[in-house]
PDB file of N, CA and C in Angstrom:
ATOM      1  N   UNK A   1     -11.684 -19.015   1.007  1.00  0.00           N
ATOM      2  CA  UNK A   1     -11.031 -17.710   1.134  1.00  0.00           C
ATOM      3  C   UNK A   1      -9.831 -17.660   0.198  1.00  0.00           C
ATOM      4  N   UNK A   2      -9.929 -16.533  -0.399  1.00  0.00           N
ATOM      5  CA  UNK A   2      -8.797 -16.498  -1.420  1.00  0.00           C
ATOM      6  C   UNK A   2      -7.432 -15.986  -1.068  1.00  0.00           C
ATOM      7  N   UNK A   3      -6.314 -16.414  -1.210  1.00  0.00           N
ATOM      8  CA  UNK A   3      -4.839 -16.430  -0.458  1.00  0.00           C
ATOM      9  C   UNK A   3      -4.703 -14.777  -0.144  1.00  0.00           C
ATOM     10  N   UNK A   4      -5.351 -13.683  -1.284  1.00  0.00           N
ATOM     11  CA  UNK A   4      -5.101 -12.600  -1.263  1.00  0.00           C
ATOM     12  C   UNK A   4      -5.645 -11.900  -0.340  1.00  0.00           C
ATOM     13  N   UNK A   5      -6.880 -12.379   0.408  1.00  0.00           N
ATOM     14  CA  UNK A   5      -7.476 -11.890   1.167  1.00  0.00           C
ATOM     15  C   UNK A   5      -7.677 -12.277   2.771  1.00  0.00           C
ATOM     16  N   UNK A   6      -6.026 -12.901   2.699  1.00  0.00           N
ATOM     17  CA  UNK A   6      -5.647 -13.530   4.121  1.00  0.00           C
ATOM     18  C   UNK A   6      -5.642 -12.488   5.316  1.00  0.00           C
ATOM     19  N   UNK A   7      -5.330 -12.501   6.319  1.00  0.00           N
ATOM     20  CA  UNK A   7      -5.324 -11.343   7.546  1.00  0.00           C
ATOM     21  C   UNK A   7      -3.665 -11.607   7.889  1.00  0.00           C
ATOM     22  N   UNK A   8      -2.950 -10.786   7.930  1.00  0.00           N
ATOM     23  CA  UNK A   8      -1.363 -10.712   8.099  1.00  0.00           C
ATOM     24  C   UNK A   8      -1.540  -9.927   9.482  1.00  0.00           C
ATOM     25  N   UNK A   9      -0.219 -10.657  10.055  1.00  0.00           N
ATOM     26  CA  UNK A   9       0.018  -9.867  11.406  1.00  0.00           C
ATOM     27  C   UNK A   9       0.918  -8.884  11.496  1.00  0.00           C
ATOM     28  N   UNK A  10       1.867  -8.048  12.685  1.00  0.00           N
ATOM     29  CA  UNK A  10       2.213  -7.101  12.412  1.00  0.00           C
ATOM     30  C   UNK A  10       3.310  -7.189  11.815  1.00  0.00           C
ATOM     31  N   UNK A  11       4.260  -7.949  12.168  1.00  0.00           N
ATOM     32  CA  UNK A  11       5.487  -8.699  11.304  1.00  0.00           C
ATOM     33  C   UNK A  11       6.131  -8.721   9.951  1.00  0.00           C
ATOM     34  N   UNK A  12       4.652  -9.315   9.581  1.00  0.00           N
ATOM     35  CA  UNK A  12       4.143  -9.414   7.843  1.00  0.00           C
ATOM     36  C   UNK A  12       4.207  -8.767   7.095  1.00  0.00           C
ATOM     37  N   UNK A  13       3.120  -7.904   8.309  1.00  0.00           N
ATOM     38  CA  UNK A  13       2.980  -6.257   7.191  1.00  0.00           C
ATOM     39  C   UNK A  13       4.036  -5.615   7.573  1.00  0.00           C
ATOM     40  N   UNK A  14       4.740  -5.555   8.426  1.00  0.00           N
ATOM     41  CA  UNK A  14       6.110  -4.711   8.244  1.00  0.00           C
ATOM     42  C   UNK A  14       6.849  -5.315   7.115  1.00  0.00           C
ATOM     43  N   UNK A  15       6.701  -6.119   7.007  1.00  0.00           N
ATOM     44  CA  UNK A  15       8.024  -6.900   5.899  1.00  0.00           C
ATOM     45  C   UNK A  15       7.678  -6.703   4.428  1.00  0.00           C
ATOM     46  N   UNK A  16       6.233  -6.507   4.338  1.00  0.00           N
ATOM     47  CA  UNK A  16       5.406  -6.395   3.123  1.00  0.00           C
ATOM     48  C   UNK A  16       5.440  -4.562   2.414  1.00  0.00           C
ATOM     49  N   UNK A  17       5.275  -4.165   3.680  1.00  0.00           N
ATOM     50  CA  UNK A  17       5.086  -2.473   3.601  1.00  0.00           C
ATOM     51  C   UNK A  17       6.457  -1.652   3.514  1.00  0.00           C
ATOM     52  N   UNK A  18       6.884  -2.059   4.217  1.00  0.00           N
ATOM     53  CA  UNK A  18       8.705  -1.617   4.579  1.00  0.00           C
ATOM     54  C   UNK A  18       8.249  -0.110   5.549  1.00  0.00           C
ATOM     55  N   UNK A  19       7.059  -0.230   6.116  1.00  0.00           N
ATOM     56  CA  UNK A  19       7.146   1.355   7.151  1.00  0.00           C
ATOM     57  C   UNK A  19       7.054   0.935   8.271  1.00  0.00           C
ATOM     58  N   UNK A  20       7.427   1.516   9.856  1.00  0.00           N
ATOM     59  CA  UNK A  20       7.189   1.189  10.855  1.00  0.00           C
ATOM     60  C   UNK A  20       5.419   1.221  11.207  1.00  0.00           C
ATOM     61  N   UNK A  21       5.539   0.254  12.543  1.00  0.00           N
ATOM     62  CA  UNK A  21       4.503   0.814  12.769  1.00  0.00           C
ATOM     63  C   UNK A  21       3.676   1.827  13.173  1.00  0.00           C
ATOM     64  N   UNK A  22       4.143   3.109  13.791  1.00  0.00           N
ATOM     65  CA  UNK A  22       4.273   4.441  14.060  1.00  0.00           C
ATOM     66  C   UNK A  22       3.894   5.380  12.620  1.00  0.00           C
ATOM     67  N   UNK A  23       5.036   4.880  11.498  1.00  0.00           N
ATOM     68  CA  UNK A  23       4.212   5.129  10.394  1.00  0.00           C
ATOM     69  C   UNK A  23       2.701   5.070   9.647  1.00  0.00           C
ATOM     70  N   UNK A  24       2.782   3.463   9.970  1.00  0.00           N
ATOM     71  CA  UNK A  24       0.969   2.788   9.321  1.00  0.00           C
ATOM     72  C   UNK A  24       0.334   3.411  10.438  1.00  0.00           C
ATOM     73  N   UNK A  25       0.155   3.533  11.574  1.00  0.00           N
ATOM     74  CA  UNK A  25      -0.495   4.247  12.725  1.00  0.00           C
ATOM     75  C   UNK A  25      -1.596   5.271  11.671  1.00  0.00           C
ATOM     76  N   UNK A  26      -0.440   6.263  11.811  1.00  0.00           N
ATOM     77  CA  UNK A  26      -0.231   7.587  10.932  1.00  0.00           C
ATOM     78  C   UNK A  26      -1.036   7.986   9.572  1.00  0.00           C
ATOM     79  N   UNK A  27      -0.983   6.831   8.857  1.00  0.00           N
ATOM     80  CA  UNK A  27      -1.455   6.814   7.641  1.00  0.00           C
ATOM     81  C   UNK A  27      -2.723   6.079   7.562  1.00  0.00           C
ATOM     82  N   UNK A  28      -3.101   5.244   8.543  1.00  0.00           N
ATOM     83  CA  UNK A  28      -4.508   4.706   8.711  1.00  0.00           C
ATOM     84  C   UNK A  28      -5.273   6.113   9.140  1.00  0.00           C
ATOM     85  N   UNK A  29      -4.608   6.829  10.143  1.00  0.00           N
ATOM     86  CA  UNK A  29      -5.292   8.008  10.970  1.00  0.00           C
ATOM     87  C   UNK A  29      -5.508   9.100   9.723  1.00  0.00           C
ATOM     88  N   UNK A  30      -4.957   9.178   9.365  1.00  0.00           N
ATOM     89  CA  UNK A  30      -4.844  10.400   7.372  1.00  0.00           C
ATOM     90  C   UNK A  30      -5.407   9.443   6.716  1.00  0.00           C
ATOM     91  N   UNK A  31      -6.101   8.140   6.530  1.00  0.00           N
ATOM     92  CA  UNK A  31      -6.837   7.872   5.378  1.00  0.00           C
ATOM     93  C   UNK A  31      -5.821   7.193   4.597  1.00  0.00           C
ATOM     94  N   UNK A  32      -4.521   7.234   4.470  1.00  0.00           N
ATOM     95  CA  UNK A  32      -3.344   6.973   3.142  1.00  0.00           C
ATOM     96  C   UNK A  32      -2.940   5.448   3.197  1.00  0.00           C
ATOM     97  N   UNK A  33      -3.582   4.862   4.719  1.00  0.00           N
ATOM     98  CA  UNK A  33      -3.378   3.224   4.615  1.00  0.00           C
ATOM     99  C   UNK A  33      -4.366   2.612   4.966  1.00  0.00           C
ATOM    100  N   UNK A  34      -3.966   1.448   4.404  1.00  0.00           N
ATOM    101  CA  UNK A  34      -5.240   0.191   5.304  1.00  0.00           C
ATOM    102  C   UNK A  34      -5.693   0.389   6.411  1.00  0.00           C
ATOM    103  N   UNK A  35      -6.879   0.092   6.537  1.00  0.00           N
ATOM    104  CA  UNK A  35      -7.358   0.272   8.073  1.00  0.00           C
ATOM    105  C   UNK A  35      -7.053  -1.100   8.802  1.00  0.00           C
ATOM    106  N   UNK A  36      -6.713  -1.353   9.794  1.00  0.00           N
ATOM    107  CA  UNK A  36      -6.491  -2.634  10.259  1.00  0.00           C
ATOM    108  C   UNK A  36      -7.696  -3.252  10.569  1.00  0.00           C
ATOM    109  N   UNK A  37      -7.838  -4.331  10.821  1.00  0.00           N
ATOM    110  CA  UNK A  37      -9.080  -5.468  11.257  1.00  0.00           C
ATOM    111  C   UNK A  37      -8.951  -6.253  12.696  1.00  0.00           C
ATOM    112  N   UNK A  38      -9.617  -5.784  13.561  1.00  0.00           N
ATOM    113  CA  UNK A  38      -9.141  -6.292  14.933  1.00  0.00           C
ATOM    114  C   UNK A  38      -9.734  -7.558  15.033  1.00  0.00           C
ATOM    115  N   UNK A  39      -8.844  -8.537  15.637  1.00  0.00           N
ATOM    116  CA  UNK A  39      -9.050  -9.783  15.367  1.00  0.00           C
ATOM    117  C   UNK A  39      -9.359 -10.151  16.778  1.00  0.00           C
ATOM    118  N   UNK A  40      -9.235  -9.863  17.686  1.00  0.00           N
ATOM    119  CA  UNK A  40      -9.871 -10.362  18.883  1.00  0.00           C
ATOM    120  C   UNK A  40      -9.337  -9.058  19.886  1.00  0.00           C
ATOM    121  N   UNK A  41      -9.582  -9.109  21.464  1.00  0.00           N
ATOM    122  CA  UNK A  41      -9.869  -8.257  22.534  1.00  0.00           C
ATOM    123  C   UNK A  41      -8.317  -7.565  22.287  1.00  0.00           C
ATOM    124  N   UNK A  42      -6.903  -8.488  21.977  1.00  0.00           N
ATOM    125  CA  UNK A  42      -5.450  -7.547  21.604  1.00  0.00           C
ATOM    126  C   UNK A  42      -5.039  -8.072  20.422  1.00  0.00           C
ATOM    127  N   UNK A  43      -6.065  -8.040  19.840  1.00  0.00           N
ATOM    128  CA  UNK A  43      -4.755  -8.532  18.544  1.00  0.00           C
ATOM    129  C   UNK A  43      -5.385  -8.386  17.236  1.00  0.00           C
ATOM    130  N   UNK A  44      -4.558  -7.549  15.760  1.00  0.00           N
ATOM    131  CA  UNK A  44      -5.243  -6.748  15.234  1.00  0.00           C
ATOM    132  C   UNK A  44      -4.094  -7.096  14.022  1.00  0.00           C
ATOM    133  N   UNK A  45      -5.017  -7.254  12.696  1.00  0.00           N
ATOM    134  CA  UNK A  45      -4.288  -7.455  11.648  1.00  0.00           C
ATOM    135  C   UNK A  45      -4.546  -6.508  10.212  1.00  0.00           C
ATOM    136  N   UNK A  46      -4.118  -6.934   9.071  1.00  0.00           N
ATOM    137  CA  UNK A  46      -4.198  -6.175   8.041  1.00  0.00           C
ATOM    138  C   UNK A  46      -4.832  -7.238   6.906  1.00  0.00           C
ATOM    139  N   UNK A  47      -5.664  -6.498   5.855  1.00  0.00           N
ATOM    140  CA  UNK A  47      -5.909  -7.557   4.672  1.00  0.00           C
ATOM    141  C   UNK A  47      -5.027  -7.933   4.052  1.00  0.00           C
ATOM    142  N   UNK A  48      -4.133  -8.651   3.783  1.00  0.00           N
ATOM    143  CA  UNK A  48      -3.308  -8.777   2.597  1.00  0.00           C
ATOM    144  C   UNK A  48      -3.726  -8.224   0.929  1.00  0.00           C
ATOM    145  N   UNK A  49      -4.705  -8.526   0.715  1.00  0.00           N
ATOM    146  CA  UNK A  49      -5.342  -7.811  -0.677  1.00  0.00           C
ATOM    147  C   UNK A  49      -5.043  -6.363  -0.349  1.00  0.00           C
ATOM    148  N   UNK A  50      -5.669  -5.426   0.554  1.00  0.00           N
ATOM    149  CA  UNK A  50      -5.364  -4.121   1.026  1.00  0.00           C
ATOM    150  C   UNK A  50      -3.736  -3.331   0.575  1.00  0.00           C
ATOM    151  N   UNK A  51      -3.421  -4.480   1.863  1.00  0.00           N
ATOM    152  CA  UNK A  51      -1.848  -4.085   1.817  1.00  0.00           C
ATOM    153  C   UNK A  51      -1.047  -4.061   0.160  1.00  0.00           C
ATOM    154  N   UNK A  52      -0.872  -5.106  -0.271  1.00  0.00           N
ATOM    155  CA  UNK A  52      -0.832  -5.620  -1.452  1.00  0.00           C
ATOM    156  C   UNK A  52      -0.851  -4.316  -2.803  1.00  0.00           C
ATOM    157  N   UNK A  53      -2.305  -3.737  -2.544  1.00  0.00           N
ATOM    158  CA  UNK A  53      -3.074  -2.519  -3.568  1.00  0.00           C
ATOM    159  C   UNK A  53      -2.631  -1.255  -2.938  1.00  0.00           C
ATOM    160  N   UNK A  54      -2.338  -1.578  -1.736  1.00  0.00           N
ATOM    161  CA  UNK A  54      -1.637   0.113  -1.333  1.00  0.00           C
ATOM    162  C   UNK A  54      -0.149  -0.047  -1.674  1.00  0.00           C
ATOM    163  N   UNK A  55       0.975  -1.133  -1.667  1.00  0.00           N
ATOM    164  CA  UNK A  55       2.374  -0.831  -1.684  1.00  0.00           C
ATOM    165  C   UNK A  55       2.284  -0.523  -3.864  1.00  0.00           C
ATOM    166  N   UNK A  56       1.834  -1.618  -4.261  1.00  0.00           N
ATOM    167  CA  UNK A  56       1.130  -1.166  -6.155  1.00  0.00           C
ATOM    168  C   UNK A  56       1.037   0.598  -5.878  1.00  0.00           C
ATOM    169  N   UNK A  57       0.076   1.306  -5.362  1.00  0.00           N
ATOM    170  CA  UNK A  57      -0.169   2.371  -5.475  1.00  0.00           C
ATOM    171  C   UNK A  57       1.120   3.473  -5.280  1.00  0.00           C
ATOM    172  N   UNK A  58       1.928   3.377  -4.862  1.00  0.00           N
ATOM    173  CA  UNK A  58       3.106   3.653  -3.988  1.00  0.00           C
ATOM    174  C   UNK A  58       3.570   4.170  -5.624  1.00  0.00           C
ATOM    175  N   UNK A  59       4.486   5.372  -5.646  1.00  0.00           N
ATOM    176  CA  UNK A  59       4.858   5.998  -6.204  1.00  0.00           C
ATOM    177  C   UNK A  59       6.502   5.381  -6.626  1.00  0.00           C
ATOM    178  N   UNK A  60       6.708   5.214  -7.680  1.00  0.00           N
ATOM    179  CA  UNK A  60       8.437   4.016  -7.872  1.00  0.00           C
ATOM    180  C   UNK A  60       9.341   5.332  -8.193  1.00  0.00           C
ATOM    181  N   UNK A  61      10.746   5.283  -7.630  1.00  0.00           N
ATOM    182  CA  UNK A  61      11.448   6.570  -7.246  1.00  0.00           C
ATOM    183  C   UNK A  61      12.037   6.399  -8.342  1.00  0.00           C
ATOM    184  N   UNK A  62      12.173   6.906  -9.425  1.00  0.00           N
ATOM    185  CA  UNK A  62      12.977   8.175 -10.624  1.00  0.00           C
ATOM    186  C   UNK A  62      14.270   8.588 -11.085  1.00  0.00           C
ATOM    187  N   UNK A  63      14.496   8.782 -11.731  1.00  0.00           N
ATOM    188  CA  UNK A  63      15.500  10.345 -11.781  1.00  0.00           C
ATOM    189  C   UNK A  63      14.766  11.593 -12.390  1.00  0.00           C
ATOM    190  N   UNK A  64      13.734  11.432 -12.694  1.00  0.00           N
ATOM    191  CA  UNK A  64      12.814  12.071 -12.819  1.00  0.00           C
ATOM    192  C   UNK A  64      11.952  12.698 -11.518  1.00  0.00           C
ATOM    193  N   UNK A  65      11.721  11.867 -10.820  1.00  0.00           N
ATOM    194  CA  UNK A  65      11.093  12.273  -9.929  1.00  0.00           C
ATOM    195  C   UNK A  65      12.105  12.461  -8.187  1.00  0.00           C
ATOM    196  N   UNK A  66      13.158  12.591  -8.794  1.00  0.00           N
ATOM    197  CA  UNK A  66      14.305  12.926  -7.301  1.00  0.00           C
ATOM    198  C   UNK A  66      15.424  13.511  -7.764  1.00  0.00           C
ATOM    199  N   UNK A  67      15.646  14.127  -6.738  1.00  0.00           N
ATOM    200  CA  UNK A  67      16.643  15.239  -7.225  1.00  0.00           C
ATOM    201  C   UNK A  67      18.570  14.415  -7.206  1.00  0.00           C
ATOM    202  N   UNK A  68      19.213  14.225  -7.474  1.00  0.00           N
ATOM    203  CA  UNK A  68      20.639  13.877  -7.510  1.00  0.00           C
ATOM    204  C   UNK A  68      21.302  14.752  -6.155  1.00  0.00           C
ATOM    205  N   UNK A  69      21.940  14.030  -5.127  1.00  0.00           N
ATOM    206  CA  UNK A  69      22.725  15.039  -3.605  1.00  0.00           C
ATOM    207  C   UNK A  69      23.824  14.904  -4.176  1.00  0.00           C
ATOM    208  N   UNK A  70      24.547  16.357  -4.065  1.00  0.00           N
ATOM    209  CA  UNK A  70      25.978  16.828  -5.038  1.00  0.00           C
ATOM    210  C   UNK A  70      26.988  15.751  -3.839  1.00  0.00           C
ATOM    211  N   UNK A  71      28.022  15.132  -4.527  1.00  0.00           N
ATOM    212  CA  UNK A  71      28.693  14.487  -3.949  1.00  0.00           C
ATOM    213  C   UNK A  71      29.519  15.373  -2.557  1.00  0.00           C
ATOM    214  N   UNK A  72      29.571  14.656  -1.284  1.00  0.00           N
ATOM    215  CA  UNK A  72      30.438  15.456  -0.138  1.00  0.00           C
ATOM    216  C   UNK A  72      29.008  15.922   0.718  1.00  0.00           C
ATOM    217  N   UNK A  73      27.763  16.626  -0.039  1.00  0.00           N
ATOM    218  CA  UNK A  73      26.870  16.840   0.209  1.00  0.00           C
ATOM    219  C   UNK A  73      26.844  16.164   2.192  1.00  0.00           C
ATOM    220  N   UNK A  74      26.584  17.490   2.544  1.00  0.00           N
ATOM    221  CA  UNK A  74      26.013  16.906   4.364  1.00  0.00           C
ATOM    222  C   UNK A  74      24.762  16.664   4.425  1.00  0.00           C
ATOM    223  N   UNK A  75      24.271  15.209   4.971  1.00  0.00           N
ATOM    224  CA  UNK A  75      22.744  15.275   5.220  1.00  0.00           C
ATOM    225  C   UNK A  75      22.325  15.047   6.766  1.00  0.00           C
ATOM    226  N   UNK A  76      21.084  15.486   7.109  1.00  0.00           N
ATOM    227  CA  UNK A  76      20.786  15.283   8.152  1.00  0.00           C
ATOM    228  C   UNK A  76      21.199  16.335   9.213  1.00  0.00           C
ATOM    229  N   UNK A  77      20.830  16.585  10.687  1.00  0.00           N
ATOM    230  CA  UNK A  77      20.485  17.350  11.336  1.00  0.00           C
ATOM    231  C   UNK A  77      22.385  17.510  11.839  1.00  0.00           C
ATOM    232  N   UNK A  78      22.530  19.269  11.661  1.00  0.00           N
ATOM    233  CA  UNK A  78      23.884  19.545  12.019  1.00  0.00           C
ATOM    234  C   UNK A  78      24.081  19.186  13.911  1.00  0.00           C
ATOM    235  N   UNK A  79      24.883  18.829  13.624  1.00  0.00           N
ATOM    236  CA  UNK A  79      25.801  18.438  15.105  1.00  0.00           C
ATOM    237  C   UNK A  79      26.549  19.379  15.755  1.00  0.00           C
ATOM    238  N   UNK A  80      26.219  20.329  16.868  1.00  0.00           N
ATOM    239  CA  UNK A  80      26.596  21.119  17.271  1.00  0.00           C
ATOM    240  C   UNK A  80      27.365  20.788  18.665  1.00  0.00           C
ATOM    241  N   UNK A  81      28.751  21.062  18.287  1.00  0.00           N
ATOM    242  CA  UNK A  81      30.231  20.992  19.353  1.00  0.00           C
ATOM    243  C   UNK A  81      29.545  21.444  20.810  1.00  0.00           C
ATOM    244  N   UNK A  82      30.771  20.855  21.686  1.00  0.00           N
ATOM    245  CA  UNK A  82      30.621  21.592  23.176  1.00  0.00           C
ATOM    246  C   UNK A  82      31.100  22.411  23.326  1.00  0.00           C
ATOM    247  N   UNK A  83      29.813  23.134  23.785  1.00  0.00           N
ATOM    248  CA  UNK A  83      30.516  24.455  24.085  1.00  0.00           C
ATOM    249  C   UNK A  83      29.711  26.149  23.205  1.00  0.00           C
ATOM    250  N   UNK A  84      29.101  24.981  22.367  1.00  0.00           N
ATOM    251  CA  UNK A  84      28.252  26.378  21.079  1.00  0.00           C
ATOM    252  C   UNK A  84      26.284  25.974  21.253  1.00  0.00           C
ATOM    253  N   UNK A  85      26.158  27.598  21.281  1.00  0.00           N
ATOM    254  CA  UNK A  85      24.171  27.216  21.105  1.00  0.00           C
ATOM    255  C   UNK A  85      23.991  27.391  20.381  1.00  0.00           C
TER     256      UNK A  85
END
């Protein structure tokens, strides 16, 4: 068996992938990730070759391809005081 085509556990592939698992869930269910390989009655892994050819496929972030946030810029969901709906 060739090293690339080892079976990684969930750990692994978190550390390998950088997404939760809630994410890979998600993206096995849409087609966009590895399908996992169930390895016995609870316990369920990933190909490493797979994994490997999907993070390669992965799009490398830009300045081309992302926009610059104007400095001061607020991100994320506004926080609304007590007292206001």
């Amino acid at each position: 068996m060739d090293a690339r085509d080892r079976i990684v556990r969930e750990p692994e592939r978190r550390q390998i992938t950088c997404i939760s698992p809630a994410s890979a869930w998600r993206g096995e269910k849409a087609g966009t990730f590895p399908k996992r390989v169930r390895l016995g009655e609870n316990s369920v892994g990933w190909k490493l070759s797979e994994l490997l050819a999907w993070v390669d496929s992965r799009e490398i972030a830009t300045t081309v391809n992302t926009k610059p946030v104007a400095p001061g810029a607020k991100r994320g969901r506004k926080r609304h005081q007590a007292g206001e709906v």
